[in-house]
C-alpha atoms as a PDB file:
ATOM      1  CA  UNK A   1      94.546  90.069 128.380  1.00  0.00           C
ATOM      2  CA  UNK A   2      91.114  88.995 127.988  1.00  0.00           C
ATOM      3  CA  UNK A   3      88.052  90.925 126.805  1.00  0.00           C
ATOM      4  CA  UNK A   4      87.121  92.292 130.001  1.00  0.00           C
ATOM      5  CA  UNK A   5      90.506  93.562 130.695  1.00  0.00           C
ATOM      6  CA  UNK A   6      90.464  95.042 126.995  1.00  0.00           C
ATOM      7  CA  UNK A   7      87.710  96.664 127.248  1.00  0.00           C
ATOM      8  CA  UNK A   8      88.739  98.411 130.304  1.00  0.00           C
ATOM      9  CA  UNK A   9      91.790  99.656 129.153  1.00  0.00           C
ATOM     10  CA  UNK A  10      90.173 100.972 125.703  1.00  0.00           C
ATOM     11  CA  UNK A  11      87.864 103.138 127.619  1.00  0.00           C
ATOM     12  CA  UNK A  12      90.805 104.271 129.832  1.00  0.00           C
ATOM     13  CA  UNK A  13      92.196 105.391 127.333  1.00  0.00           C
ATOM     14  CA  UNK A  14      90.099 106.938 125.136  1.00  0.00           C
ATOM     15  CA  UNK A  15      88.504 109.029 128.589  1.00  0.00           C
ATOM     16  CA  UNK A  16      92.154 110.280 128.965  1.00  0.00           C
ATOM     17  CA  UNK A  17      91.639 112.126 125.641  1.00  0.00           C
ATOM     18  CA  UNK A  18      88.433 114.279 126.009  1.00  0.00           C
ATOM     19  CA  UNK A  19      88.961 117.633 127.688  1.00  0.00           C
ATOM     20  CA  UNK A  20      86.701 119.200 130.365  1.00  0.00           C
ATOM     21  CA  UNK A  21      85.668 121.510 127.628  1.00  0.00           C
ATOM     22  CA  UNK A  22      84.635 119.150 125.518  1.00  0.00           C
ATOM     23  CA  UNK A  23      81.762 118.300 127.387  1.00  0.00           C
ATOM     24  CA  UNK A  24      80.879 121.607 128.668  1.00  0.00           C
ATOM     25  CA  UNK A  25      82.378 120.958 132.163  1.00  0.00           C
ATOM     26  CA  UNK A  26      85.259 123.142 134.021  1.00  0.00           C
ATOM     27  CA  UNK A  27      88.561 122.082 133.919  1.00  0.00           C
ATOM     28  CA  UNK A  28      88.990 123.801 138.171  1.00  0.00           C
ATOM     29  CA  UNK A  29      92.594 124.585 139.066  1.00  0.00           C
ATOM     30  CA  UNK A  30      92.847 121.080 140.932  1.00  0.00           C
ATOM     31  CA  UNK A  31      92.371 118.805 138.473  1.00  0.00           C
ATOM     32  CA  UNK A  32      95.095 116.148 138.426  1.00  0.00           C
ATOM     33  CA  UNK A  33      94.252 113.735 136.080  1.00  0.00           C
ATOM     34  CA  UNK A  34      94.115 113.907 131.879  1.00  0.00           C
ATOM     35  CA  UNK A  35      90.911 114.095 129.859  1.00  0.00           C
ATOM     36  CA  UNK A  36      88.071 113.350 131.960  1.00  0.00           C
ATOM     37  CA  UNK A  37      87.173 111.447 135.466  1.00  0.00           C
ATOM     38  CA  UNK A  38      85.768 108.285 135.753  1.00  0.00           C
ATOM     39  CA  UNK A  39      82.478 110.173 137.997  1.00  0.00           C
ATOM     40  CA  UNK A  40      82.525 112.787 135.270  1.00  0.00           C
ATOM     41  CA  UNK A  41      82.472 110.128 132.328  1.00  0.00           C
ATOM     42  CA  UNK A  42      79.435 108.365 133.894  1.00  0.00           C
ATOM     43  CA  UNK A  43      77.579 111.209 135.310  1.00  0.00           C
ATOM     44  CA  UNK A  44      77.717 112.163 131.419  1.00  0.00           C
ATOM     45  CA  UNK A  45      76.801 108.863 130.319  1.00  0.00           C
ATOM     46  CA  UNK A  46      73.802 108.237 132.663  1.00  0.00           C
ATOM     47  CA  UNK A  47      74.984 105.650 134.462  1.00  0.00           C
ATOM     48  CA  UNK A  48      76.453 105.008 138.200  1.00  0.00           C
ATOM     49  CA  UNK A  49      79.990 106.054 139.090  1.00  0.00           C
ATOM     50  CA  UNK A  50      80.362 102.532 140.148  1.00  0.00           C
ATOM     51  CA  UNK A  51      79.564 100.659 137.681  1.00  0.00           C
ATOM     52  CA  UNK A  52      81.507 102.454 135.389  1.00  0.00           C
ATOM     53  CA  UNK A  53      84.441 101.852 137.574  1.00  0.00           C
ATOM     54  CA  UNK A  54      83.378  98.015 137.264  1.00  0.00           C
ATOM     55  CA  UNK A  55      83.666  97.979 133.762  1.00  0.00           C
ATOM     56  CA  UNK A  56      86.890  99.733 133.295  1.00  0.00           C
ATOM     57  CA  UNK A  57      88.813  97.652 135.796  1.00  0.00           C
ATOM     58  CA  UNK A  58      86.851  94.579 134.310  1.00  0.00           C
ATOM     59  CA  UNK A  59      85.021  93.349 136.683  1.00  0.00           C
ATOM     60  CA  UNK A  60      81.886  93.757 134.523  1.00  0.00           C
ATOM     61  CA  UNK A  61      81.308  91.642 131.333  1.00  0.00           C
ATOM     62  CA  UNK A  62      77.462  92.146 130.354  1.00  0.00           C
ATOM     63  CA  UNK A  63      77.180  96.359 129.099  1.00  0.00           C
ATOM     64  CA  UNK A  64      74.149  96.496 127.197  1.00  0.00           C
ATOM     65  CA  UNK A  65      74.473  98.365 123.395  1.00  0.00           C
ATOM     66  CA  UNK A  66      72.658 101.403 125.466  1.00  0.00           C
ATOM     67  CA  UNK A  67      75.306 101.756 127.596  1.00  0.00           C
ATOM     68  CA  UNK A  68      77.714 101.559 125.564  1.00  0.00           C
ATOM     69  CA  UNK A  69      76.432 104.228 122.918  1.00  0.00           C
ATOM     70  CA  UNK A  70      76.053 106.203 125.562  1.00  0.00           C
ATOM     71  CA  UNK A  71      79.609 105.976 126.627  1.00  0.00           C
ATOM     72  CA  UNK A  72      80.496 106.229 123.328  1.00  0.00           C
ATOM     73  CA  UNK A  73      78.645 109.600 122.980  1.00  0.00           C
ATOM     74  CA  UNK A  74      80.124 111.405 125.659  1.00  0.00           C
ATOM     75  CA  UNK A  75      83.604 110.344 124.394  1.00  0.00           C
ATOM     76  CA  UNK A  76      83.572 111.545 120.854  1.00  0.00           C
ATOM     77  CA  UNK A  77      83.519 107.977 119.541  1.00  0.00           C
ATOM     78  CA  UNK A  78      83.637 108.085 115.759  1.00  0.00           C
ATOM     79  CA  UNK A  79      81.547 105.086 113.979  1.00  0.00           C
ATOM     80  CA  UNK A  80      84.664 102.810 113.332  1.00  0.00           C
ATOM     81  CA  UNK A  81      85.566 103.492 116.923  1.00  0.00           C
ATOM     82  CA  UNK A  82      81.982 102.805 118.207  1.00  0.00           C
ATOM     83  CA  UNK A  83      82.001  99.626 116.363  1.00  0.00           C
ATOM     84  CA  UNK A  84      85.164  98.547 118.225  1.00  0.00           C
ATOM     85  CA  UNK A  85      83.701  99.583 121.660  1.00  0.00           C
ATOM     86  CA  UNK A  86      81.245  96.949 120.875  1.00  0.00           C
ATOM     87  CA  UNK A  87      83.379  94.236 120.120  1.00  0.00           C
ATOM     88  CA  UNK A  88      85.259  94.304 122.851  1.00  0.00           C
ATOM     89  CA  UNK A  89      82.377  94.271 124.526  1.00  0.00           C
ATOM     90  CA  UNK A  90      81.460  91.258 123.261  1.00  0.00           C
ATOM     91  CA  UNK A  91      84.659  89.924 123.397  1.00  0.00           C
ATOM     92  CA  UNK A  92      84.701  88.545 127.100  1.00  0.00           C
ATOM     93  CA  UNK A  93      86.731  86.126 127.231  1.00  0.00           C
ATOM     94  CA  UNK A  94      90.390  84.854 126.381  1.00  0.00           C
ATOM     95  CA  UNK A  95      90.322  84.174 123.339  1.00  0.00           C
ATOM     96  CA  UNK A  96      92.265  81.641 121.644  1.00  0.00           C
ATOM     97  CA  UNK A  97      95.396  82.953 119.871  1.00  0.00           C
ATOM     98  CA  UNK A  98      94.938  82.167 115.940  1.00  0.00           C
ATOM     99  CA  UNK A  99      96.553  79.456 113.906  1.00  0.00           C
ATOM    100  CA  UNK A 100      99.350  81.209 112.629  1.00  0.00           C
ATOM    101  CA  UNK A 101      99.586  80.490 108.907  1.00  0.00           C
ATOM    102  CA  UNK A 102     101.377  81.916 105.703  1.00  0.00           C
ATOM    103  CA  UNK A 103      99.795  84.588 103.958  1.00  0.00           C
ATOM    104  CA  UNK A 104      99.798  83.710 100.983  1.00  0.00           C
ATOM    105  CA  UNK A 105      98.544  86.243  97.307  1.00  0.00           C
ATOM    106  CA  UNK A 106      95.998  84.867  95.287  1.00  0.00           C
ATOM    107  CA  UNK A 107      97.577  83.563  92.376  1.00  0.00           C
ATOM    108  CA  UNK A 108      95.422  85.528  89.962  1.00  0.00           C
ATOM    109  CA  UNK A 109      95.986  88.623  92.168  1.00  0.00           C
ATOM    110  CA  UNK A 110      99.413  88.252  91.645  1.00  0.00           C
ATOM    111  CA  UNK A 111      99.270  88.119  88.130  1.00  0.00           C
ATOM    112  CA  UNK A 112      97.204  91.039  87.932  1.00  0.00           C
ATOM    113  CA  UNK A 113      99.449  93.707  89.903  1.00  0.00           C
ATOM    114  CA  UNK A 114     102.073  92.803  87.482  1.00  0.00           C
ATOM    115  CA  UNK A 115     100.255  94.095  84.226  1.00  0.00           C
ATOM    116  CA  UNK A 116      99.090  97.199  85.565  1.00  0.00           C
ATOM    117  CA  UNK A 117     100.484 100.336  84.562  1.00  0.00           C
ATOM    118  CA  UNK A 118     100.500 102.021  88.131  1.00  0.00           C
ATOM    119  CA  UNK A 119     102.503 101.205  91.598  1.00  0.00           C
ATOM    120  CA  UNK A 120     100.531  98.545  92.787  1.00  0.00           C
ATOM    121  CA  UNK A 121     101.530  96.087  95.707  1.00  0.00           C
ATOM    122  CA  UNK A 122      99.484  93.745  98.385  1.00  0.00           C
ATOM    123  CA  UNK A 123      99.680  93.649 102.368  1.00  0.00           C
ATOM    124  CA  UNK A 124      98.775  91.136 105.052  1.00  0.00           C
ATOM    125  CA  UNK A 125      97.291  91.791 107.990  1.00  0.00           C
ATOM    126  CA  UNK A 126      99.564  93.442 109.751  1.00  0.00           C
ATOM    127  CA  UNK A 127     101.019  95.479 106.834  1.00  0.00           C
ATOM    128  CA  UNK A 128     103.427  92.874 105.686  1.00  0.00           C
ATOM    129  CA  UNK A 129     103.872  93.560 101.801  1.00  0.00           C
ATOM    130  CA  UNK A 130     103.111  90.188 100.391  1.00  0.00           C
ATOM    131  CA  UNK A 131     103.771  91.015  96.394  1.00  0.00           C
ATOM    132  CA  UNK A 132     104.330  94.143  94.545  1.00  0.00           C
ATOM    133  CA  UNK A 133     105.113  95.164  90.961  1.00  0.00           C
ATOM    134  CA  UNK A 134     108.046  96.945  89.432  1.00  0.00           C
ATOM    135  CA  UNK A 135     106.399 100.111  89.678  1.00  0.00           C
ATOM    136  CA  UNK A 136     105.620 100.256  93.884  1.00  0.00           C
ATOM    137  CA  UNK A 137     109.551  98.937  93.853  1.00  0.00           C
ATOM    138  CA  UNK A 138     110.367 101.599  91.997  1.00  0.00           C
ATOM    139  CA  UNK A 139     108.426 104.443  94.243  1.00  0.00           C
ATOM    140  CA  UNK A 140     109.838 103.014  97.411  1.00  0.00           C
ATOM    141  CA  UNK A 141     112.403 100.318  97.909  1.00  0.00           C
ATOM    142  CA  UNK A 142     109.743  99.966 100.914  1.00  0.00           C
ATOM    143  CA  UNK A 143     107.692  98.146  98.677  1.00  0.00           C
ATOM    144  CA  UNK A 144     108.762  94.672  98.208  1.00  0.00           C
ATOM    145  CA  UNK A 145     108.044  91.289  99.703  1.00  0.00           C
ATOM    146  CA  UNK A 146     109.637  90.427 102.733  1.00  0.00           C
ATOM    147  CA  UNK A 147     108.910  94.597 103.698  1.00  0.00           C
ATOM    148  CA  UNK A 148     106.761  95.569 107.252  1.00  0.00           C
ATOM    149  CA  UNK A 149     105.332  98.352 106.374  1.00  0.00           C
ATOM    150  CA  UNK A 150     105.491  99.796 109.950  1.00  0.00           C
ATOM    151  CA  UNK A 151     108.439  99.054 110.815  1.00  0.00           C
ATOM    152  CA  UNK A 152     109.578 101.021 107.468  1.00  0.00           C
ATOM    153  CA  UNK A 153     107.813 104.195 108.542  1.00  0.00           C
ATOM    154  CA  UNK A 154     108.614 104.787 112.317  1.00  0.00           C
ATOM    155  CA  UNK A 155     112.197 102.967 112.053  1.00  0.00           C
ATOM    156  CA  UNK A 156     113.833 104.035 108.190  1.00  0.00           C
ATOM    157  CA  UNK A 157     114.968 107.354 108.121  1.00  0.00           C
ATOM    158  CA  UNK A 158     114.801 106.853 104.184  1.00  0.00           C
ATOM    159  CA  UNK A 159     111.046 106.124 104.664  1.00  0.00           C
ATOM    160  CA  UNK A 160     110.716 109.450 106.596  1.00  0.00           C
ATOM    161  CA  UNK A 161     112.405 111.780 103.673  1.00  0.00           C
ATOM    162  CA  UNK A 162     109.862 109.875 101.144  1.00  0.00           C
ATOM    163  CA  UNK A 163     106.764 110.738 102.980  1.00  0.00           C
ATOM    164  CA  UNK A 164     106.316 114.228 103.403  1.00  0.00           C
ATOM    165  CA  UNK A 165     103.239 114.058 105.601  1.00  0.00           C
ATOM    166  CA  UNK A 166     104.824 111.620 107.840  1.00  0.00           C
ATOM    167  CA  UNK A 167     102.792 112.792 111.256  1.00  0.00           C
ATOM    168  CA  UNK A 168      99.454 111.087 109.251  1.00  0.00           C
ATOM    169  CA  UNK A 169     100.946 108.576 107.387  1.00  0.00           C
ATOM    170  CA  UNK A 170     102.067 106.972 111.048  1.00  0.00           C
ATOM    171  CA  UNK A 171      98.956 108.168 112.334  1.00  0.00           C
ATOM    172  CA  UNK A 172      96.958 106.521 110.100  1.00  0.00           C
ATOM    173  CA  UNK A 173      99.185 103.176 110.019  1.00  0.00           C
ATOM    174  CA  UNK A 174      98.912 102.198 113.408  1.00  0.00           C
ATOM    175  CA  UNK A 175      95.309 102.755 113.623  1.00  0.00           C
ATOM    176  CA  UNK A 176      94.781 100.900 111.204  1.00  0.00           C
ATOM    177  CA  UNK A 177      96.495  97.838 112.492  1.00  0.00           C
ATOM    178  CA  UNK A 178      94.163  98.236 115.491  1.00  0.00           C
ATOM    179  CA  UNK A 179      91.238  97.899 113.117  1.00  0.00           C
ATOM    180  CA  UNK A 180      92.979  95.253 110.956  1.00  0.00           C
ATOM    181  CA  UNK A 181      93.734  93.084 114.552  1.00  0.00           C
ATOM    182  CA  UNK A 182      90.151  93.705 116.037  1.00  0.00           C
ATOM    183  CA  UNK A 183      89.607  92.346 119.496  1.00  0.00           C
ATOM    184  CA  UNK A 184      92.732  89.538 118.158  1.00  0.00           C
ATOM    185  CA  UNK A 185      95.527  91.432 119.950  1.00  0.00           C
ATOM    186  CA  UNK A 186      96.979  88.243 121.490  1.00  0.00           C
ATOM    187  CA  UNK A 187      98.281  87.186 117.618  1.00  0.00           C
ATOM    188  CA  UNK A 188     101.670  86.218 118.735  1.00  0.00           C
ATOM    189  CA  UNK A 189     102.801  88.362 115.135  1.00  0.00           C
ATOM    190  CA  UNK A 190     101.300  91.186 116.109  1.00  0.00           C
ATOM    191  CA  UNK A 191     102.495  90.893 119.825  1.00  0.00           C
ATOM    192  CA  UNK A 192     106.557  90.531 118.491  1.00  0.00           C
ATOM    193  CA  UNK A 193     106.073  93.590 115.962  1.00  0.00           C
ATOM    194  CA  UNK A 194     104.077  96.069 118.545  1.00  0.00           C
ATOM    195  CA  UNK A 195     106.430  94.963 121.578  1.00  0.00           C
ATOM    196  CA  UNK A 196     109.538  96.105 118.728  1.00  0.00           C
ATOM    197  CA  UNK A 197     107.775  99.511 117.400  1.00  0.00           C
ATOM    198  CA  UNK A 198     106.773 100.322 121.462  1.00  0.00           C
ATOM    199  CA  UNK A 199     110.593  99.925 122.190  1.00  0.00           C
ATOM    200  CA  UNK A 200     112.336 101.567 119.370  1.00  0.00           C
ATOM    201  CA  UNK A 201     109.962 104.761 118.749  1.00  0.00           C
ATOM    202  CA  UNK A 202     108.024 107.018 120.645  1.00  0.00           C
ATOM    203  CA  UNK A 203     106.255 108.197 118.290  1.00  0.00           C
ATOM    204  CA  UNK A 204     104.711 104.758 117.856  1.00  0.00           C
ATOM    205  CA  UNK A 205     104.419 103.912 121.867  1.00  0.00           C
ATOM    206  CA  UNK A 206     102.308 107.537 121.906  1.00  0.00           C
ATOM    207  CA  UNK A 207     100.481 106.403 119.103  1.00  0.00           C
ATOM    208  CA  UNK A 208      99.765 102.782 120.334  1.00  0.00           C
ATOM    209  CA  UNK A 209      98.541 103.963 123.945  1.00  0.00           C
ATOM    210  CA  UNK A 210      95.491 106.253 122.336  1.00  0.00           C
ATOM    211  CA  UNK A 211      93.714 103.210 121.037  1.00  0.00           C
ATOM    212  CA  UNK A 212      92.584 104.896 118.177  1.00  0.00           C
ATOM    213  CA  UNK A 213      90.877 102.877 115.526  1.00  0.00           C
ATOM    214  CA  UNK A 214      90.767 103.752 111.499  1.00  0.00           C
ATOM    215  CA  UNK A 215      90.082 100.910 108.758  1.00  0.00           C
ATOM    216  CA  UNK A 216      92.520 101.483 106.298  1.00  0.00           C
ATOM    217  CA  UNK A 217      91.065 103.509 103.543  1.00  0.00           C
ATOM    218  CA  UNK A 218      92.267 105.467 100.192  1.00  0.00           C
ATOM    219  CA  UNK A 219      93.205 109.110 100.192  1.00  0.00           C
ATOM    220  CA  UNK A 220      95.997 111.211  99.321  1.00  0.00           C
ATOM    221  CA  UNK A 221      99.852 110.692  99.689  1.00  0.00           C
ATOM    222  CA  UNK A 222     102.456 113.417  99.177  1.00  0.00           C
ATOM    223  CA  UNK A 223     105.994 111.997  98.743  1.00  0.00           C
ATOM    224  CA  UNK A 224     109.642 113.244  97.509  1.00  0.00           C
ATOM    225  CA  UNK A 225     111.288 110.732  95.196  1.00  0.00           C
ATOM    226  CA  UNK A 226     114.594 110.658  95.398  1.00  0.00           C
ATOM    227  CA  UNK A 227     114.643 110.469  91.723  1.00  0.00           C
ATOM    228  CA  UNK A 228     111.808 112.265  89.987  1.00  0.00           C
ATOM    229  CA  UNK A 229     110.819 114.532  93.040  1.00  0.00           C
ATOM    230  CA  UNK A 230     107.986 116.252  94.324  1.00  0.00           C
ATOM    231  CA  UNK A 231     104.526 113.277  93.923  1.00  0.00           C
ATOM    232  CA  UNK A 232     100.961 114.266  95.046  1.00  0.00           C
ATOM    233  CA  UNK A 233      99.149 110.984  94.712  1.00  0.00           C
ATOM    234  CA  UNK A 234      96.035 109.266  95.498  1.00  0.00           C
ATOM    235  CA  UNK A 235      95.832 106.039  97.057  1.00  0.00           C
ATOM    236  CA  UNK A 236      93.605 103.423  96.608  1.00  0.00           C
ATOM    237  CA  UNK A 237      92.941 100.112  99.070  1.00  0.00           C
ATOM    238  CA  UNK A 238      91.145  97.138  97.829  1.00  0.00           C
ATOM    239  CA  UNK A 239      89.805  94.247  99.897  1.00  0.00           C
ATOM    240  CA  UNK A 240      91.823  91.104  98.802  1.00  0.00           C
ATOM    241  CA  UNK A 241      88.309  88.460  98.658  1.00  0.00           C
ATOM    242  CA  UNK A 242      89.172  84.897  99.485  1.00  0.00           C
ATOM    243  CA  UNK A 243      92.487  86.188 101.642  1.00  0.00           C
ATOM    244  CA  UNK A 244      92.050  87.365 105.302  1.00  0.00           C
ATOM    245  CA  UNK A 245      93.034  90.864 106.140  1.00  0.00           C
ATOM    246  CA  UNK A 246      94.715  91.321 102.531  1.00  0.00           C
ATOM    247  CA  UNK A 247      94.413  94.532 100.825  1.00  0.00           C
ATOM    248  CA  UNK A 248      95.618  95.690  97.338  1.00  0.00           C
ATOM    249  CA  UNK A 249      97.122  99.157  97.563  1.00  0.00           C
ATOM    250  CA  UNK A 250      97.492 101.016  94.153  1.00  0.00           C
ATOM    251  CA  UNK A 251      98.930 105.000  93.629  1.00  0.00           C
ATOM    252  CA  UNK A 252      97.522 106.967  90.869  1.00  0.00           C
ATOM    253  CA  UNK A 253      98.177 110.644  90.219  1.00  0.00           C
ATOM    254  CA  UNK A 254      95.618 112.942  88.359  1.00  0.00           C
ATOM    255  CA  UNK A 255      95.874 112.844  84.580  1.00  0.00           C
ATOM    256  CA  UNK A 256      98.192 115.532  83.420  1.00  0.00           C
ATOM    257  CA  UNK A 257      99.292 116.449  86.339  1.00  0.00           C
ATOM    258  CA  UNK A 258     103.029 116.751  87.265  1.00  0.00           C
ATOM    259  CA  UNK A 259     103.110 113.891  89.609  1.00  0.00           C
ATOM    260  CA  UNK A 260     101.490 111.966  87.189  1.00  0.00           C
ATOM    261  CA  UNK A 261     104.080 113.463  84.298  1.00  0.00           C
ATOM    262  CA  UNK A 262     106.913 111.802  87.337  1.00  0.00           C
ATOM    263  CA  UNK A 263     105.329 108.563  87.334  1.00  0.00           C
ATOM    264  CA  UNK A 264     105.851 108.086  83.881  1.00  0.00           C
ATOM    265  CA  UNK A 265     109.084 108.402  84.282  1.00  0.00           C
ATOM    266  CA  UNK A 266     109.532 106.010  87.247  1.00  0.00           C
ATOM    267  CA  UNK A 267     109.133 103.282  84.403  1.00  0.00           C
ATOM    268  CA  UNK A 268     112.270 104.621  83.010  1.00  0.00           C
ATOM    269  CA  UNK A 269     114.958 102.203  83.911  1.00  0.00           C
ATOM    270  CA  UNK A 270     116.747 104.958  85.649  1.00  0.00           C
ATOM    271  CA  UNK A 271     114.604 105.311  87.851  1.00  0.00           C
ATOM    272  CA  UNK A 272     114.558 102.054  89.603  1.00  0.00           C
END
């Protein structure tokens, strides 16, 4: 799909998602459609019912920034979202898949996950975990090389039980691999694992058609061990430099606290 295409199909979907009342219009007893109409969407915007239907059928590659903050406006864009409005924008043409290479850890980062004295592990791109120490192995079997993180969480029932706020966690997961791909949606990776999630869950599919777009940031986790229960923990993502797309992910639970009390005793070699 090129950017045109893309860009269409983002603004599709993200006008399917804004009620009537959202924008202080009435939602009338004959409305057919979800979220709002294309006339409504560009009446709101400022800008002619036909050229909006241009650009979301992608037969218009040139939106200026104004237009596109204006659509963005009248849609409830967030700034992450915004950003990615733009870039498709700009994206308008095919663009060459990328070279697919290895992803490879630093060697330095490596060596520093294993000394630390909380779970600590690192993902690729497209939440592939890529190294982890004994500690992350020992909060979820999840995380170990060889491990897609998204295919844990819609598709393992034992990932599930371990992530008590499940509806976010796979919220936040797959839009962050929108923000992680960018406008590169053609990576052949990325094409096998979405086609797989889009067949085997719903959840996922649902999730996947609203386009939504979230870097992947830190914030807070709550999880039942199998082991040493209950865990309330913060999470932590670092930018891997030097790597592309890599981020170091490391749980820490408040000071004497009982999930941090439990994580203690995750380096008990019970508990692994």
């Amino acid at each position: 799909m090129d950017g045109r295409k893309r860009l269409g199909a983002y603004l599709k979907a993200r006008r399917q998602l804004v009620t009537p009342e959202e924008v202080d219009l009435p939602r009338g007893s004959r409305r057919r459609v979800p979220g709002l109409r294309r006339e409504e969407l560009a009446l709101l915007a400022g800008i002619s019912p036909d050229y909006y239907l241009r650009l979301e059928q992608g037969r218009d590659h040139n939106p200026s920034p104004q237009v596109l903050d204006a659509l963005a406006s009248v849609l409830r864009l967030d700034a992450d979202a915004t950003g990615y409005l733009h870039q498709l924008a700009r994206a308008t043409a095919a663009r060459p898949a990328r070279r697919e290479t290895e992803e490879r850890v630093p060697p330095g980062v490596a060596e520093l996950i294993e000394q630390l004295t909380v779970p600590t592990f690192v993902q690729g791109r497209f939440m592939d975990v890529l190294a982890a120490n004994p500690l992350a192995r020992a909060l979820s079997p999840q995380y170990r090389p060889g491990v897609n993180l998204l295919r844990a969480v819609f598709l393992d029932p034992r990932d599930r039980q371990l992530h008590q706020d499940w509806d976010r966690a796979t919220a936040e997961s797959v839009a962050g691999l929108r923000a992680a791909a960018g406008v590169d949606l053609d990576d052949p990776r990325l094409d096998e694992l979405v086609d797989e999630l889009c067949r085997r869950s719903d959840r996922f599919r649902r999730l996947w058609a609203r386009q939504d777009v979230r870097p992947k940031v830190g914030g807070f986790s709550h999880m039942l061990h199998p082991v040493v229960g209950p865990l309330k923990l913060r999470h932590e993502k670092f930018t891997v430099n030097g790597a592309d797309g890599q981020l170091m992910v490391m749980y820490h639970a408040e000071p004497g606290s009982p999930s941090h009390a439990a994580l203690r005793r995750l380096e008990e070699p019970g508990a692994r």
